[in-house]
PDB file of N, CA and C in Angstrom:
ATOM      1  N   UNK A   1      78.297 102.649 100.988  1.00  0.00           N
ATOM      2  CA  UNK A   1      79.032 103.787 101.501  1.00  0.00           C
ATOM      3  C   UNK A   1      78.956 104.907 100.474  1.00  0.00           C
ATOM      4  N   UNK A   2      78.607 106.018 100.997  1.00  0.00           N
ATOM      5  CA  UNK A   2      78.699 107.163  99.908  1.00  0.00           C
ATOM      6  C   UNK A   2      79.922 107.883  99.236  1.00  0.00           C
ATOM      7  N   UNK A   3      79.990 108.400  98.706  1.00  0.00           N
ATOM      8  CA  UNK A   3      80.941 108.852  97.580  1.00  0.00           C
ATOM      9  C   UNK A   3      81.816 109.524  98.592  1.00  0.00           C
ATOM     10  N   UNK A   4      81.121 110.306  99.352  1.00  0.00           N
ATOM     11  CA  UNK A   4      81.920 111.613 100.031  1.00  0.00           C
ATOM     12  C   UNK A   4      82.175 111.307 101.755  1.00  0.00           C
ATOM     13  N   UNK A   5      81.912 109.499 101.940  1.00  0.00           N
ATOM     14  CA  UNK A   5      82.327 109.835 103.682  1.00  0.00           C
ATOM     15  C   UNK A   5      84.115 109.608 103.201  1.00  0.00           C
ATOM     16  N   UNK A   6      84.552 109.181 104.482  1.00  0.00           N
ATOM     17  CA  UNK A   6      86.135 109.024 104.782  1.00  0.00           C
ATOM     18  C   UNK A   6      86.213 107.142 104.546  1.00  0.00           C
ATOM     19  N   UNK A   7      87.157 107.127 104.034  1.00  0.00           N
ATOM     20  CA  UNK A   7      87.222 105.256 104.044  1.00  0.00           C
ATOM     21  C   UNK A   7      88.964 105.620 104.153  1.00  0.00           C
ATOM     22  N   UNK A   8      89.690 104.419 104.094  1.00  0.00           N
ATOM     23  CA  UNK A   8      91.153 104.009 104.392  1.00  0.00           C
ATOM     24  C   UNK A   8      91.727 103.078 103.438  1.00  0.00           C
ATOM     25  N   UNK A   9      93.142 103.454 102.453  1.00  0.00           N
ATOM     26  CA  UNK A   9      93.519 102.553 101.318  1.00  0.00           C
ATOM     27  C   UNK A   9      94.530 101.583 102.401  1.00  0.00           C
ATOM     28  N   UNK A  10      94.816 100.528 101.578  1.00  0.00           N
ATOM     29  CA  UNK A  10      95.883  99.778 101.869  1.00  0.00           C
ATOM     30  C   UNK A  10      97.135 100.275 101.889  1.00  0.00           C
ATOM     31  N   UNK A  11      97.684 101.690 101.842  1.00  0.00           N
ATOM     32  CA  UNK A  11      99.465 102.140 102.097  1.00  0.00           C
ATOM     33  C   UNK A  11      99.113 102.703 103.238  1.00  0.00           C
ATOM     34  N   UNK A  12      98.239 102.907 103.488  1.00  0.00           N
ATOM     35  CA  UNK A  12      98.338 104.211 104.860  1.00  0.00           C
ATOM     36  C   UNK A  12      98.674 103.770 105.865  1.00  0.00           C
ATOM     37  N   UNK A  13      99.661 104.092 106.760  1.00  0.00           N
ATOM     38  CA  UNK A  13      99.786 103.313 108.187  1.00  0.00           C
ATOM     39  C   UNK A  13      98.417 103.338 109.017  1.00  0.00           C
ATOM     40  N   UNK A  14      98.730 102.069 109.957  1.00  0.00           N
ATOM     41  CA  UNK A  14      97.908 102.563 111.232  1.00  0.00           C
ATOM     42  C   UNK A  14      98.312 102.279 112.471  1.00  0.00           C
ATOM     43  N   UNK A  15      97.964 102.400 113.232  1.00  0.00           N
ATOM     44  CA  UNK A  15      98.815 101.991 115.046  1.00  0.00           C
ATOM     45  C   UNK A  15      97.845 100.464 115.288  1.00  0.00           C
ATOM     46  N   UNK A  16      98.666  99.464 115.114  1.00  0.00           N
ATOM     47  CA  UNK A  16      98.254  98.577 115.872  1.00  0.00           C
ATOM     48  C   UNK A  16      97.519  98.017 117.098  1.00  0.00           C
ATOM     49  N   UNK A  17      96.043  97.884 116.750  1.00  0.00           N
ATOM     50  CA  UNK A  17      95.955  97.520 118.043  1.00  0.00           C
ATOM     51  C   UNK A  17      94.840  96.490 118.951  1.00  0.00           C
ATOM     52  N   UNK A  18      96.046  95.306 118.618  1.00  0.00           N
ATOM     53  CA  UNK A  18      95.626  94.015 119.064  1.00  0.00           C
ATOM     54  C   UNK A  18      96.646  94.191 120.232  1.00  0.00           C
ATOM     55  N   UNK A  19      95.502  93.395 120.906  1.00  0.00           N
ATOM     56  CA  UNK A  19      95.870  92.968 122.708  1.00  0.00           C
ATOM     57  C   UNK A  19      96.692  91.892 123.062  1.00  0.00           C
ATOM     58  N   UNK A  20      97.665  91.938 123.626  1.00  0.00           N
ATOM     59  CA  UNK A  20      98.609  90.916 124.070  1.00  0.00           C
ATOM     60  C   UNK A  20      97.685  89.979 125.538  1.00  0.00           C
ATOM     61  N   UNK A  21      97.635  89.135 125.801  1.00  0.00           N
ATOM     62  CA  UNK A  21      97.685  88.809 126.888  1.00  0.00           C
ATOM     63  C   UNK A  21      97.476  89.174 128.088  1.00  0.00           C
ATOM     64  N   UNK A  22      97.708  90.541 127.911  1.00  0.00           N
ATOM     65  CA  UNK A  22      97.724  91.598 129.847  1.00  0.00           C
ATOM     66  C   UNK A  22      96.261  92.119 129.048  1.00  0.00           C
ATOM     67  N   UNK A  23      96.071  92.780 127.638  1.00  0.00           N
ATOM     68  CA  UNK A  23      95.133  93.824 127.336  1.00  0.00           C
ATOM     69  C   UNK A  23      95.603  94.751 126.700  1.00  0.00           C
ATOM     70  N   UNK A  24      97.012  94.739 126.744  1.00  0.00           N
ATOM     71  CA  UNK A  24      97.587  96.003 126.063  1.00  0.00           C
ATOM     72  C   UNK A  24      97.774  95.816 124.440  1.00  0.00           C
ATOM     73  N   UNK A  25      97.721  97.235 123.959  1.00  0.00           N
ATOM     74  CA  UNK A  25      97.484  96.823 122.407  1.00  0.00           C
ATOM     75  C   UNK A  25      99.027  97.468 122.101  1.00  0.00           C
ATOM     76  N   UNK A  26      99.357  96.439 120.755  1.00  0.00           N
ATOM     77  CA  UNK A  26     100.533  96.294 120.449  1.00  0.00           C
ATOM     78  C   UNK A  26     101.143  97.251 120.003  1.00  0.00           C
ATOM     79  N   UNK A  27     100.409  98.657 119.687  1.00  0.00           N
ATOM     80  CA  UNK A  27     100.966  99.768 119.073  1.00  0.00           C
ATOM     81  C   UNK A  27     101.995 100.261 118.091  1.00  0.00           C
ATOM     82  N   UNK A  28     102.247  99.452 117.176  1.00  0.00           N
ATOM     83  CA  UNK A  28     103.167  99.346 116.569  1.00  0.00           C
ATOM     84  C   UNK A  28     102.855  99.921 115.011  1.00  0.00           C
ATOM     85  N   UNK A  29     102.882 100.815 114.496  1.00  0.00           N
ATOM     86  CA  UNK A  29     103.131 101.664 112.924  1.00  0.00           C
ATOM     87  C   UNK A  29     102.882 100.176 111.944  1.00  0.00           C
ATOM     88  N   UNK A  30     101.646  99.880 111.279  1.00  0.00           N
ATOM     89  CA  UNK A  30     101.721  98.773 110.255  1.00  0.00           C
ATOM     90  C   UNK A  30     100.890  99.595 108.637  1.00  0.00           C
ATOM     91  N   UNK A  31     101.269  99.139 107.845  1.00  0.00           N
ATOM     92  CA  UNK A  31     100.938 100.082 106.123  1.00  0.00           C
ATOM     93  C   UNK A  31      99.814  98.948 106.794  1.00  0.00           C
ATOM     94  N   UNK A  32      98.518  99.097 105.964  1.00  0.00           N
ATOM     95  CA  UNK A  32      97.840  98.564 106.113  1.00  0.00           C
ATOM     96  C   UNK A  32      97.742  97.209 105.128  1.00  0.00           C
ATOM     97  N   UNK A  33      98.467  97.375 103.595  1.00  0.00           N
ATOM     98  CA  UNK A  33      98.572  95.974 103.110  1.00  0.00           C
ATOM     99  C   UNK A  33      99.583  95.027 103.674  1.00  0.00           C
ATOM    100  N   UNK A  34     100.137  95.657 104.489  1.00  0.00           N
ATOM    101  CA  UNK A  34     100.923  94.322 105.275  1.00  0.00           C
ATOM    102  C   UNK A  34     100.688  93.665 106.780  1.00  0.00           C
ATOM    103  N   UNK A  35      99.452  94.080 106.716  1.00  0.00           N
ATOM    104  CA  UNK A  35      98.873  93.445 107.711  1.00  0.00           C
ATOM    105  C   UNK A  35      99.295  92.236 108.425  1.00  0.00           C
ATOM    106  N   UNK A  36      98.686  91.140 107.468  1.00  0.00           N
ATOM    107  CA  UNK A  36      98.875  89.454 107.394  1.00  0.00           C
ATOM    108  C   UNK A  36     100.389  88.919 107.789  1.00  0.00           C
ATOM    109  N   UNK A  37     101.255  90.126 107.030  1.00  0.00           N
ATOM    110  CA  UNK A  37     102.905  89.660 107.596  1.00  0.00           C
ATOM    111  C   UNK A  37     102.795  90.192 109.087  1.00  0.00           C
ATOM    112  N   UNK A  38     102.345  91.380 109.359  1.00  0.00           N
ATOM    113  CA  UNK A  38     102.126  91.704 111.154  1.00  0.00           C
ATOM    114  C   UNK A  38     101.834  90.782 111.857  1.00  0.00           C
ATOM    115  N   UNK A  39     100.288  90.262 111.559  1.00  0.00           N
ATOM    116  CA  UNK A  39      99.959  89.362 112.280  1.00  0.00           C
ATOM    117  C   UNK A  39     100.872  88.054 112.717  1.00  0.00           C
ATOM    118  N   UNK A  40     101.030  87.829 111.534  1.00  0.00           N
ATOM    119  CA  UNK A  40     102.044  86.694 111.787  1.00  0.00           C
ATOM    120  C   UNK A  40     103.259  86.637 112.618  1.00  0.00           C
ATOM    121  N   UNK A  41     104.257  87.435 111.979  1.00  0.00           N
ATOM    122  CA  UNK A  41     105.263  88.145 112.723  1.00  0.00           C
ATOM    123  C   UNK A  41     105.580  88.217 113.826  1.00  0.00           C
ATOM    124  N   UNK A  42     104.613  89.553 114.254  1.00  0.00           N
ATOM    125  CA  UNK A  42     104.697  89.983 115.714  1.00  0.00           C
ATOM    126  C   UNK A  42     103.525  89.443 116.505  1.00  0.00           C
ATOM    127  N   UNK A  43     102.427  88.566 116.011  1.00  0.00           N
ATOM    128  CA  UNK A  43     101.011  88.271 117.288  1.00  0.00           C
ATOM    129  C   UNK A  43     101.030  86.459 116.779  1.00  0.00           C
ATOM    130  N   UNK A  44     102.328  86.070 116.124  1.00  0.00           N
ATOM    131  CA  UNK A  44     101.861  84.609 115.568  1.00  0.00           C
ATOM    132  C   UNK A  44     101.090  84.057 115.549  1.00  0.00           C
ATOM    133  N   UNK A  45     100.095  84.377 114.099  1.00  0.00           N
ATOM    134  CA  UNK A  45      99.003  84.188 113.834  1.00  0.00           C
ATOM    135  C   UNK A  45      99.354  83.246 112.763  1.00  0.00           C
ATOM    136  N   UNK A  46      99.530  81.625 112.534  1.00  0.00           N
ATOM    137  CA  UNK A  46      99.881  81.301 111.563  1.00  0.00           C
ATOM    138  C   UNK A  46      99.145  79.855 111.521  1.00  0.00           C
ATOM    139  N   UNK A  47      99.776  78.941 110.731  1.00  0.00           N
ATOM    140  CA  UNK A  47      98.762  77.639 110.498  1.00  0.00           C
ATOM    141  C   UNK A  47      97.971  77.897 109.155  1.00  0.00           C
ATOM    142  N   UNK A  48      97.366  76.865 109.281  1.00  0.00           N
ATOM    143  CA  UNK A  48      96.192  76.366 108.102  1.00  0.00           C
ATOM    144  C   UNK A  48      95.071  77.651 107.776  1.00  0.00           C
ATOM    145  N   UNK A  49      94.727  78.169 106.680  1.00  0.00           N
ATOM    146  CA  UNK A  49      93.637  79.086 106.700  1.00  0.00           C
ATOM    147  C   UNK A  49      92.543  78.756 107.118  1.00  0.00           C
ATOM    148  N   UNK A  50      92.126  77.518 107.337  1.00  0.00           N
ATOM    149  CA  UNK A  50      90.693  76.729 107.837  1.00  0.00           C
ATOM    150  C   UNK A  50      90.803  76.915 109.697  1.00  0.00           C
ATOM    151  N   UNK A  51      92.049  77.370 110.247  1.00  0.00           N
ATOM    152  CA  UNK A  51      92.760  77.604 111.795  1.00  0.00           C
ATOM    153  C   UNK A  51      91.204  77.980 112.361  1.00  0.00           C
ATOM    154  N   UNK A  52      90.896  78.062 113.669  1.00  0.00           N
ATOM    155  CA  UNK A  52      90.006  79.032 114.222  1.00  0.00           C
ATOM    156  C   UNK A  52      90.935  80.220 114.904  1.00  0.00           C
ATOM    157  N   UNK A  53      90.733  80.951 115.121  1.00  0.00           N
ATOM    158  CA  UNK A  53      91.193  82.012 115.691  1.00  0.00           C
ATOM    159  C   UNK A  53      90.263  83.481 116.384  1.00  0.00           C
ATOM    160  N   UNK A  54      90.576  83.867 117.111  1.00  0.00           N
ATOM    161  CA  UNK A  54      90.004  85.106 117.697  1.00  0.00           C
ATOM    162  C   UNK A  54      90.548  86.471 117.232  1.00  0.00           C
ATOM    163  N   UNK A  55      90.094  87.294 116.977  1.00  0.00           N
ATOM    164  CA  UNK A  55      90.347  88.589 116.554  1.00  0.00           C
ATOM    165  C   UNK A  55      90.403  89.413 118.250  1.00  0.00           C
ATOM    166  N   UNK A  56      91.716  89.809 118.269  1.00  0.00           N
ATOM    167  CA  UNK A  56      92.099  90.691 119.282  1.00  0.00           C
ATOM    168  C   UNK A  56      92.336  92.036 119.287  1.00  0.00           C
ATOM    169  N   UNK A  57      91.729  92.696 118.488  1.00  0.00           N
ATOM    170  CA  UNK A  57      91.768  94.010 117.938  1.00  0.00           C
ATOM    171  C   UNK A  57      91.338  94.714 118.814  1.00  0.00           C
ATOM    172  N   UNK A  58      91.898  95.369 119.842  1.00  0.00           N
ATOM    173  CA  UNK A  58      91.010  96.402 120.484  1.00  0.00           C
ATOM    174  C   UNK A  58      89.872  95.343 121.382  1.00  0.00           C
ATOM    175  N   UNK A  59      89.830  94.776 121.910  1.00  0.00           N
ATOM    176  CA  UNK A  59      88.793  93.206 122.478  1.00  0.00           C
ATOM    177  C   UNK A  59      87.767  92.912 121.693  1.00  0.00           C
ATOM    178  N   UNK A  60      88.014  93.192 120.296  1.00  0.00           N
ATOM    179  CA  UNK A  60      86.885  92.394 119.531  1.00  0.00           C
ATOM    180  C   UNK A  60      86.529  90.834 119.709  1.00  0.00           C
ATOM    181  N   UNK A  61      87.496  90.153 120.047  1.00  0.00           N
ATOM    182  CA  UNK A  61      87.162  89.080 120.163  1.00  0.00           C
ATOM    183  C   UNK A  61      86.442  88.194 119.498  1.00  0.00           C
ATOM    184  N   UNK A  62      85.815  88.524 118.003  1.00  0.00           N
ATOM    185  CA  UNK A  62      85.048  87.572 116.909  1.00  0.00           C
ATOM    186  C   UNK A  62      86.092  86.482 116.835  1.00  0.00           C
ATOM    187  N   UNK A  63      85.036  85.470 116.460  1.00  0.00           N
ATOM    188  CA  UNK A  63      85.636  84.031 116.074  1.00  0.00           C
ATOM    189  C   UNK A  63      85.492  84.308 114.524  1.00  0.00           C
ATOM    190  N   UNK A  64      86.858  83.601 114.065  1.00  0.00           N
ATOM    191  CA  UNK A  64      86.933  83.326 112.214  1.00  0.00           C
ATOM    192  C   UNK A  64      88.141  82.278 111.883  1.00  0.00           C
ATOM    193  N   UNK A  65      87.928  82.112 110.752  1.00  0.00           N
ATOM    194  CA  UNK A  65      88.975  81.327 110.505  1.00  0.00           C
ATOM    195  C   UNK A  65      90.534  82.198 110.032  1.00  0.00           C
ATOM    196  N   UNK A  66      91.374  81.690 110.072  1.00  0.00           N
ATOM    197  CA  UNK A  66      92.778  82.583 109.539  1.00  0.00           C
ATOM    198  C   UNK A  66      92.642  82.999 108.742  1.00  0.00           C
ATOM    199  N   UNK A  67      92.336  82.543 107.708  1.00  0.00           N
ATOM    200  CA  UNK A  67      91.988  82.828 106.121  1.00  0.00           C
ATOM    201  C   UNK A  67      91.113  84.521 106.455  1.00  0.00           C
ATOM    202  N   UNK A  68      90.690  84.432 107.220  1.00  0.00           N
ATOM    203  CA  UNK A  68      89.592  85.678 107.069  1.00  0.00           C
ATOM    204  C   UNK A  68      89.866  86.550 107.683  1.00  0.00           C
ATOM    205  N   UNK A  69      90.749  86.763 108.666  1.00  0.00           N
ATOM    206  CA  UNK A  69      91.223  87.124 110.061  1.00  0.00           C
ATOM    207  C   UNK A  69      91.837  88.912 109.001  1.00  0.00           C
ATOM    208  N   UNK A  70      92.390  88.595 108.919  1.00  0.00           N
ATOM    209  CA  UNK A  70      93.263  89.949 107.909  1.00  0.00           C
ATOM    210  C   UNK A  70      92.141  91.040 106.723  1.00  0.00           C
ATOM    211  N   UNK A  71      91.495  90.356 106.159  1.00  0.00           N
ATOM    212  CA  UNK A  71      90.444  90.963 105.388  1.00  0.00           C
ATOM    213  C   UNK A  71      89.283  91.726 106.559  1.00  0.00           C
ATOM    214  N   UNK A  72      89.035  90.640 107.574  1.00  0.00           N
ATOM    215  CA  UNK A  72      88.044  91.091 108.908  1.00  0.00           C
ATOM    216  C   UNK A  72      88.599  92.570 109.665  1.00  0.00           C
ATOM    217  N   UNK A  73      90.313  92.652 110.096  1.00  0.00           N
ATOM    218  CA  UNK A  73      90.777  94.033 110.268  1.00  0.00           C
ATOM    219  C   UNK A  73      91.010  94.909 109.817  1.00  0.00           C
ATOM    220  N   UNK A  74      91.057  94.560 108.285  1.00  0.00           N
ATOM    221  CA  UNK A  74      91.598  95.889 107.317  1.00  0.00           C
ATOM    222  C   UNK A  74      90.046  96.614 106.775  1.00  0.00           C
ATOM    223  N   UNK A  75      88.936  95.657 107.031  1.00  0.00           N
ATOM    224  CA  UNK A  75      87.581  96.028 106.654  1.00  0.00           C
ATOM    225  C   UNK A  75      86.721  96.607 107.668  1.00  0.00           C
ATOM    226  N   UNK A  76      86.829  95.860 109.061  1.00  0.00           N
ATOM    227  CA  UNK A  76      86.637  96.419 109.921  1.00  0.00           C
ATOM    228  C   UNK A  76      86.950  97.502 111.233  1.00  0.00           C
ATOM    229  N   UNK A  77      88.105  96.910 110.912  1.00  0.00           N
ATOM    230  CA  UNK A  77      88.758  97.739 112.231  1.00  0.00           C
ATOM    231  C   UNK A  77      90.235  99.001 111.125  1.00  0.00           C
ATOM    232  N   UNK A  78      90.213  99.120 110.665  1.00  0.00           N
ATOM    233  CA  UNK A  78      90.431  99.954 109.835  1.00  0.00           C
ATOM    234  C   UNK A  78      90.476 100.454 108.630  1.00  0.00           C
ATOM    235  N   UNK A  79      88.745  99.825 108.429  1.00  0.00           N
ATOM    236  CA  UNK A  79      88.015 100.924 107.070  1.00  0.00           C
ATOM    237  C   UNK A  79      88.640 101.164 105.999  1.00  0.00           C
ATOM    238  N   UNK A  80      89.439 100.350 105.400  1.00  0.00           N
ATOM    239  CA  UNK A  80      90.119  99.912 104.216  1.00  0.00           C
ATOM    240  C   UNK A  80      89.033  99.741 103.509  1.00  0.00           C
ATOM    241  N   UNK A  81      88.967 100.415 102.354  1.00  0.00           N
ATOM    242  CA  UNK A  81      87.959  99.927 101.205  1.00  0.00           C
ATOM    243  C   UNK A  81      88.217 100.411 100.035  1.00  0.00           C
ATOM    244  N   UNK A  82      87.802 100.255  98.659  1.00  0.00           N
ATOM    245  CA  UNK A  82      88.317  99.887  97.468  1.00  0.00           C
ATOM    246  C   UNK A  82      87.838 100.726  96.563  1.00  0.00           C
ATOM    247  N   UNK A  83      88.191 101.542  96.129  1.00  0.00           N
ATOM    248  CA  UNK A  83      87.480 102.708  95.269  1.00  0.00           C
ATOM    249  C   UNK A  83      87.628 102.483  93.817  1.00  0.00           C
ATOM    250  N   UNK A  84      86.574 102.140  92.967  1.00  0.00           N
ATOM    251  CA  UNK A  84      86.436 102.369  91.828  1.00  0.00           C
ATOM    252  C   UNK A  84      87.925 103.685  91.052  1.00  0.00           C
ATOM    253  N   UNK A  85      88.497 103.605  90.685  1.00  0.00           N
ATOM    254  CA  UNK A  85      89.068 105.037  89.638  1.00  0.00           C
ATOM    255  C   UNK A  85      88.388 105.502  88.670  1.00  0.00           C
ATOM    256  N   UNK A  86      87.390 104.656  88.548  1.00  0.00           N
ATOM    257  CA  UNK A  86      87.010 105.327  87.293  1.00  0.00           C
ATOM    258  C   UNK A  86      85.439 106.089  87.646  1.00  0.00           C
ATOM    259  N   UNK A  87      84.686 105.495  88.400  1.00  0.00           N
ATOM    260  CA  UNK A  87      83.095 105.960  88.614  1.00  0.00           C
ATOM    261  C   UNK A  87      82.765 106.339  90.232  1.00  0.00           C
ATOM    262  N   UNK A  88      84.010 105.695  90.873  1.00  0.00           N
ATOM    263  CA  UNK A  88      84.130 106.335  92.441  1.00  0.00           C
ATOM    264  C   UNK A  88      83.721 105.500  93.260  1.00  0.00           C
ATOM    265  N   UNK A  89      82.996 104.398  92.834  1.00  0.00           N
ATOM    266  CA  UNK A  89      82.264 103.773  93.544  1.00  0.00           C
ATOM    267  C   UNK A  89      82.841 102.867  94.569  1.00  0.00           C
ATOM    268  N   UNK A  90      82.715 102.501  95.576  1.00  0.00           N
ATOM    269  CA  UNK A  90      83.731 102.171  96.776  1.00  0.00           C
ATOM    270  C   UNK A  90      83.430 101.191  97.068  1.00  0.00           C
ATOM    271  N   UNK A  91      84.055  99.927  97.463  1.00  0.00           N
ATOM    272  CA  UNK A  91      83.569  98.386  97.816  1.00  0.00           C
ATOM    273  C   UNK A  91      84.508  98.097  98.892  1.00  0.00           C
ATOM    274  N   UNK A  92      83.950  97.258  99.822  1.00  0.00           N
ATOM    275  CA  UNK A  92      84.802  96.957 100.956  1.00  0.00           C
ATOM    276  C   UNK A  92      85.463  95.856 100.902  1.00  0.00           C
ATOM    277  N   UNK A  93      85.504  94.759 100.017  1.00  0.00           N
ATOM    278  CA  UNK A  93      86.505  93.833  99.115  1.00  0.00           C
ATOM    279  C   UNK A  93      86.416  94.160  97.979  1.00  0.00           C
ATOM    280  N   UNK A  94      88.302  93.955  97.967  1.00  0.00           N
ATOM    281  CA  UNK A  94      88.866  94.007  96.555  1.00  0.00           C
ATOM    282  C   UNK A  94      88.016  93.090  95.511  1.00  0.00           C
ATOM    283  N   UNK A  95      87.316  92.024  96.011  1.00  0.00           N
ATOM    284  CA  UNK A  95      86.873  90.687  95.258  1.00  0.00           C
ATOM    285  C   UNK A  95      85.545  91.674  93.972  1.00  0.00           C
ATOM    286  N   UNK A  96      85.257  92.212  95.163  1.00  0.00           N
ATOM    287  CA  UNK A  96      84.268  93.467  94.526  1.00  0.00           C
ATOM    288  C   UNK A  96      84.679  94.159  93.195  1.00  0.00           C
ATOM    289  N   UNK A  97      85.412  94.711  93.635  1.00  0.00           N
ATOM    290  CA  UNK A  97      85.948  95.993  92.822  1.00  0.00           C
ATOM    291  C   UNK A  97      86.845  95.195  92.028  1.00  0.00           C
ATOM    292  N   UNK A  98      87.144  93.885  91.871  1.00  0.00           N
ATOM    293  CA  UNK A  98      87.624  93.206  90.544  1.00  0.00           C
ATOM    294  C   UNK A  98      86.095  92.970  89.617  1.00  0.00           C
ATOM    295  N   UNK A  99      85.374  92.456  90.626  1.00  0.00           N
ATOM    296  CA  UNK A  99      83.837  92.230  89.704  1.00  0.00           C
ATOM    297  C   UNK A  99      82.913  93.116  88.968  1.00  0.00           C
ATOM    298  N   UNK A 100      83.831  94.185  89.305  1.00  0.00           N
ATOM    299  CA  UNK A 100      82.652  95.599  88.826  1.00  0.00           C
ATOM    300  C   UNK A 100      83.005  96.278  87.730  1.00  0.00           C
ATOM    301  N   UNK A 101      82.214  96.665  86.661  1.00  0.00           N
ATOM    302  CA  UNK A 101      82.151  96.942  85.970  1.00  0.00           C
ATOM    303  C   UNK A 101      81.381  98.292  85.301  1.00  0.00           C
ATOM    304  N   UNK A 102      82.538  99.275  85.178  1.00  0.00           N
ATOM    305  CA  UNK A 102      81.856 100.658  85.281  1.00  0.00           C
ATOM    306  C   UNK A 102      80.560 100.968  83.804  1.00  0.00           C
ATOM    307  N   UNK A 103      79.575 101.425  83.786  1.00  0.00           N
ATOM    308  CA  UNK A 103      78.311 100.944  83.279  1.00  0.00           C
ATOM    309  C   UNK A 103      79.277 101.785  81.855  1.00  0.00           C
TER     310      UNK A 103
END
């Protein structure tokens, strides 16, 4: 990703929107690092991280395990990604941007 498109931090709200059952998306104001408590919460998304589960985001519908389910929406479905402070450089896991090392 380049220096200068648009990406999304973890405080910023966003409108929820995973599908209930009928199709309708849940619309509900979530910061984006509290995702995982949303899910849980309000779409009871819970169990073992090894769980299978479906991603209902808007009818995405991917298969993943729980464990992944939360990193998969904040990366995909709302462009959460991880900016260097010091060299700018932007990673779409945090796992990243712990591993990196500005030259």
């Amino acid at each position: 990703m380049a220096h200068n498109q648009q990406y999304h931090v973890l405080n910023e709200l966003f409108l929820c929107m995973w599908d209930d059952e009928y199709g309708l998306h849940c619309n509900e104001l979530v910061q984006g690092g509290n995702m995982a408590t949303h899910l849980r919460e309000f779409h009871g998304i819970s169990g073992p991280e090894h769980l299978a589960v479906l991603c209902r985001w808007q009818g995405c519908n991917a298969s993943m395990n729980k464990g992944s389910l939360t990193r998969h929406v904040q990366g995909t479905h709302l462009g959460i990604r991880y900016p260097c402070n010091t060299c700018g450089r932007v990673f779409t896991r945090i796992y990243g941007l712990e591993m990196h090392h500005c030259p």
